[in-house]
Protein backbone atom coordinates (compact mmCIF):
# COMPACT_ATOMS: atom_id res chain seq x y z
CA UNK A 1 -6.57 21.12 -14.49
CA UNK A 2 -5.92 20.23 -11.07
CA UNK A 3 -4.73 16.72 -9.60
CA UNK A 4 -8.57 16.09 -7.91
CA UNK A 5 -9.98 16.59 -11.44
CA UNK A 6 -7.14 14.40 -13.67
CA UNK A 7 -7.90 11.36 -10.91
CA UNK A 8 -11.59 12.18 -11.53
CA UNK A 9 -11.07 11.80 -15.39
CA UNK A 10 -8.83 8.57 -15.41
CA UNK A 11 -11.23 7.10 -12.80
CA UNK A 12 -14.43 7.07 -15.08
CA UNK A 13 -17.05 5.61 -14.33
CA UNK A 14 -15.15 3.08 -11.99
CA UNK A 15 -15.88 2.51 -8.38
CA UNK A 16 -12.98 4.75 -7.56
CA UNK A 17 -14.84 7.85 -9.11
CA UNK A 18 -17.16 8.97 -6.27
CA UNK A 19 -14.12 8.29 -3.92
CA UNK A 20 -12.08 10.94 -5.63
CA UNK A 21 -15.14 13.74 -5.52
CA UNK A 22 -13.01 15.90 -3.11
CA UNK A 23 -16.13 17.98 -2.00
CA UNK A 24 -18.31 15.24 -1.31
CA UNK A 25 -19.14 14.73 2.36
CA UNK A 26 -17.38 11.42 4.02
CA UNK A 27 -18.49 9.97 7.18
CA UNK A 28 -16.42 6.68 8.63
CA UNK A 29 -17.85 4.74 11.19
CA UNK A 30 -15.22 3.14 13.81
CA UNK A 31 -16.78 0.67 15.54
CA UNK A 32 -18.66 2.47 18.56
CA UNK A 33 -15.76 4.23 19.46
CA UNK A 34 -15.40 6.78 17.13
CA UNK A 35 -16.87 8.66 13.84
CA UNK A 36 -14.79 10.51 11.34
CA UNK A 37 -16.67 13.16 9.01
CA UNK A 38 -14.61 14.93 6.54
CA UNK A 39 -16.38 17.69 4.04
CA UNK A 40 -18.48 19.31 6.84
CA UNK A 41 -19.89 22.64 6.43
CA UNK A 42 -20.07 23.30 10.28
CA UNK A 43 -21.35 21.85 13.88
CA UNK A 44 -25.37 22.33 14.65
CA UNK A 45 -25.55 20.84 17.80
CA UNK A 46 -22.79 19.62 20.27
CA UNK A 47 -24.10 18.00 23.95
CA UNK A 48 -22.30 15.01 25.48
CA UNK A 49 -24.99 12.74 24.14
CA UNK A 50 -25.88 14.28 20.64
CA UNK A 51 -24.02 16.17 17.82
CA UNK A 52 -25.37 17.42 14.52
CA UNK A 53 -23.10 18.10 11.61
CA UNK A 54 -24.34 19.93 8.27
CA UNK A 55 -23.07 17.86 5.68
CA UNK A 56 -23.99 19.73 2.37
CA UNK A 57 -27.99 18.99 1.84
CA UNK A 58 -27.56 16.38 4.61
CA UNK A 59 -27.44 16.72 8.17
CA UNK A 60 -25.11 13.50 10.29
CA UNK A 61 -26.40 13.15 13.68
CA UNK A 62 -24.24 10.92 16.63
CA UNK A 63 -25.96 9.72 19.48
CA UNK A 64 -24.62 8.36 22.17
CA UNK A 65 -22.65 9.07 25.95
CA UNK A 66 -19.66 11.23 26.87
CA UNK A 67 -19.46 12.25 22.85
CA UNK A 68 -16.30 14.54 22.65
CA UNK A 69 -15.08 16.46 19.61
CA UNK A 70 -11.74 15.91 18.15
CA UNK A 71 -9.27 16.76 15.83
CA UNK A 72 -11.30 19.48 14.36
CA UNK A 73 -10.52 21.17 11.44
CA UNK A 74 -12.55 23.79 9.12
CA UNK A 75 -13.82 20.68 6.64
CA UNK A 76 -12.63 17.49 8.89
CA UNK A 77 -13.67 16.32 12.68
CA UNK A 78 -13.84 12.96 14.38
CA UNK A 79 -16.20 12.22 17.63
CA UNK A 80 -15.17 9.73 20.06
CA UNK A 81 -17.06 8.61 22.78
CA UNK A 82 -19.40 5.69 23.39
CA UNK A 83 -21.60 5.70 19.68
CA UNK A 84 -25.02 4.34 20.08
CA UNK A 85 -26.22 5.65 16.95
CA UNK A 86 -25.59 7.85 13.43
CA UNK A 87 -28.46 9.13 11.38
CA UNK A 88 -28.20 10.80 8.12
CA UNK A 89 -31.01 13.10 8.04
């Protein structure tokens, strides 16, 4: 059993539990400055002024001006720029 699945198992049915699914998409919101995903399953569309990021069934979409990707990784990215908007779709 692995440490992601003993955390699961001690969490329960606490708050904590859906914060320890390690698979689960994870999308933080820094003021309009920034947007964190982690869990992505790839980039859909990237533009200046709109990204799209497949997110398991869903699909996260940024809107907004001079959108930049950063500190990508296979599962993780963050976009920085001025954020006018995120959609889960």
């Amino acid at each position: 059993m692995g440490l992601g699945e003993q955390l699961r198992r001690q969490a329960g049915d606490s708050f904590l539990a859906e914060d320890l699914n390690l698979l689960m998409p994870r999308v933080e919101i820094w003021g309009d400055r920034r947007v964190s995903v982690e869990n992505h399953e790839g980039i859909l569309e990237y533009g200046r002024e709109v990204m799209r990021i497949k997110c398991g069934k869903m699909v996260v979409k940024i809107s907004g001006e001079e959108l930049e990707l950063r500190n990508a990784t296979l599962t993780d990215l963050a976009v920085t720029g001025r954020i006018i908007s995120v959609e889960l779709l």
